[in-house]
Protein backbone atom coordinates (compact mmCIF):
# COMPACT_ATOMS: atom_id res chain seq x y z
CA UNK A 1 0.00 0.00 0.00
CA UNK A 2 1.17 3.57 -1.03
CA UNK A 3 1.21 6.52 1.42
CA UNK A 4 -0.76 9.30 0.82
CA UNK A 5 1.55 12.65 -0.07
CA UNK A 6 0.37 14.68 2.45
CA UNK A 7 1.97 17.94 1.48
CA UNK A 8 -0.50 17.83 -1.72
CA UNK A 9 -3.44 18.39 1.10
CA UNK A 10 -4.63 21.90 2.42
CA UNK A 11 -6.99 22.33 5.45
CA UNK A 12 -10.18 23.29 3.34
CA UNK A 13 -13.41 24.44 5.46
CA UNK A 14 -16.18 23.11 3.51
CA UNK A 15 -19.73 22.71 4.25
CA UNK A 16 -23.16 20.67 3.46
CA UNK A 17 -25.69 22.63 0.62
CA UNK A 18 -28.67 21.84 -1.03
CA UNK A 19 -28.35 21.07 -4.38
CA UNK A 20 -31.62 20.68 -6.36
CA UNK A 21 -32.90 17.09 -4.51
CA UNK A 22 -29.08 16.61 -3.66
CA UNK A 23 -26.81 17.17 -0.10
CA UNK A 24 -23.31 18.07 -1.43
CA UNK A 25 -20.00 19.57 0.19
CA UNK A 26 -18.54 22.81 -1.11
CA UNK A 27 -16.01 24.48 0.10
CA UNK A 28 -17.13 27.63 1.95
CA UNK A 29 -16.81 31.43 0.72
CA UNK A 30 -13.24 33.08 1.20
CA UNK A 31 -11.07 30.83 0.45
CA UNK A 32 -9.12 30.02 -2.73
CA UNK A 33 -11.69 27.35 -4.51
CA UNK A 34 -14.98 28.34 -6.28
CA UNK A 35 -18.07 27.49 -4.04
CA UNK A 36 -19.36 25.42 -6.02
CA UNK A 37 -16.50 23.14 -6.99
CA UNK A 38 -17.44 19.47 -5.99
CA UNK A 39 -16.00 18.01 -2.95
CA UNK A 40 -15.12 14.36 -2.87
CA UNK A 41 -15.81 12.59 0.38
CA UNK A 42 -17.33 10.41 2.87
CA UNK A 43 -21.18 9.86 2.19
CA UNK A 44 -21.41 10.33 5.61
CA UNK A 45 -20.98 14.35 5.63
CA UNK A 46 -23.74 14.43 3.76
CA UNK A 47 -26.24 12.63 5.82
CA UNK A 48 -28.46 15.28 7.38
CA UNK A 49 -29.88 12.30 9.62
CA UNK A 50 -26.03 12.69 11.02
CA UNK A 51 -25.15 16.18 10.22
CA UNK A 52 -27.97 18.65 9.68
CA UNK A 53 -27.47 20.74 5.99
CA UNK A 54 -25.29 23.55 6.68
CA UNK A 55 -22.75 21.63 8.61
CA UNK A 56 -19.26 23.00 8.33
CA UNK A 57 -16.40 20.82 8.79
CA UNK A 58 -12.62 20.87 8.48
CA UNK A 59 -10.91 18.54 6.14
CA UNK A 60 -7.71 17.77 4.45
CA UNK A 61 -8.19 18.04 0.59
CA UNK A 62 -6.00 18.18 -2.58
CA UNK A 63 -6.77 19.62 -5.97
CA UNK A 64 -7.18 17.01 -8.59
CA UNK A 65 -9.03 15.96 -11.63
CA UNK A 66 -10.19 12.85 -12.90
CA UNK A 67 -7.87 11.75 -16.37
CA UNK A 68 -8.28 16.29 -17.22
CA UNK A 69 -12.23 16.30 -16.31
CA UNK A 70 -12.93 19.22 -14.02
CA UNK A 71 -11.23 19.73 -10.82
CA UNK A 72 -12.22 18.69 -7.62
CA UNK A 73 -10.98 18.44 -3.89
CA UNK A 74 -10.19 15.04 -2.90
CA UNK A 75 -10.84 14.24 0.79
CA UNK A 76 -9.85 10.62 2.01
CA UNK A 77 -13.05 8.97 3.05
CA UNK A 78 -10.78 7.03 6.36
CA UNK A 79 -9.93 10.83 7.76
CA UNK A 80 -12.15 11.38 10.51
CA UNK A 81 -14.78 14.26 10.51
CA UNK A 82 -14.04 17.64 11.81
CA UNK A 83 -17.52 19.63 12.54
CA UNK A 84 -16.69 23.43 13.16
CA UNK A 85 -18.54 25.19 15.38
CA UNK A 86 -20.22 28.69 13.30
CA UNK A 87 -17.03 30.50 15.73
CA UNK A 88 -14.19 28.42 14.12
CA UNK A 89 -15.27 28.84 11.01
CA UNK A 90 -15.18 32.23 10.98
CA UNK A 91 -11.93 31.94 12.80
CA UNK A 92 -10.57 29.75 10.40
CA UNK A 93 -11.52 31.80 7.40
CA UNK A 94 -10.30 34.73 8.70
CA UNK A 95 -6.90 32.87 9.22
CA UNK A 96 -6.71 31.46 5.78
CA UNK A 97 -7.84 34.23 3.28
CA UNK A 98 -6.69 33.83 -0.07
CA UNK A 99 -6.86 34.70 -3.72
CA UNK A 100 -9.87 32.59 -5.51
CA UNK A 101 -8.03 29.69 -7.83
C-alpha cells in the first residue's frame, strides 16, 4: 500500500448545501476554490440524519481531476470528521484568506 503525499493536502473548510434534490459539500466562501467546486468525500458528511445541511467541517483536501475532467478536492473517506462550530469557522476563514483559484 502507497502513502498518501500529504503535502499535496490543504486544510479546506467546507460545508453541506442543497443542491436541487441533492446534499453536497462545497467548500465555503473566502477561500481560494470556487463554491461550487465538488467536494469528494465520505457519504457520511452528507447525511443530514447525522449532520444537519449547513454543517461546516474541516478537512484535508487536494486539488485534482479525474484523467483532465474538471477539478475537484479530494478528501480521504478514512480521515475522521471535523464539525466546526459557526465561531471556528469564521476563525478559520479569517486565518486562511486567499486569492480565488
Amino acid at each position: 500500500m502507497m502513502a498518501r503525499d500529504m503535502t499535496a493536502y490543504r486544510q479546506v473548510a467546507v460545508h453541506s448545501v442543497a443542491w436541487g434534490e441533492v446534499v453536497e459539500i462545497h467548500p465555503m466562501p473566502g477561500q481560494a476554490y470556487a463554491t461550487d467546486m465538488n467536494v469528494q468525500c465520505s457519504r457520511r458528511m452528507s447525511d443530514t440524519s447525522v449532520y444537519p445541511l449547513g454543517t461546516s467541517f474541516l478537512v484535508d483536501a487536494k486539488l485534482t481531476d479525474r484523467l483532465g475532467g474538471p477539478q475537484y478536492l479530494y478528501v480521504w473517506h478514512g480521515d475522521a470528521i471535523k464539525v466546526l462550530t459557526a465561531k471556528e469557522a469564521e476563525v478559520f476563514l479569517g486565518a486562511y484568506r486567499r486569492v480565488r483559484l
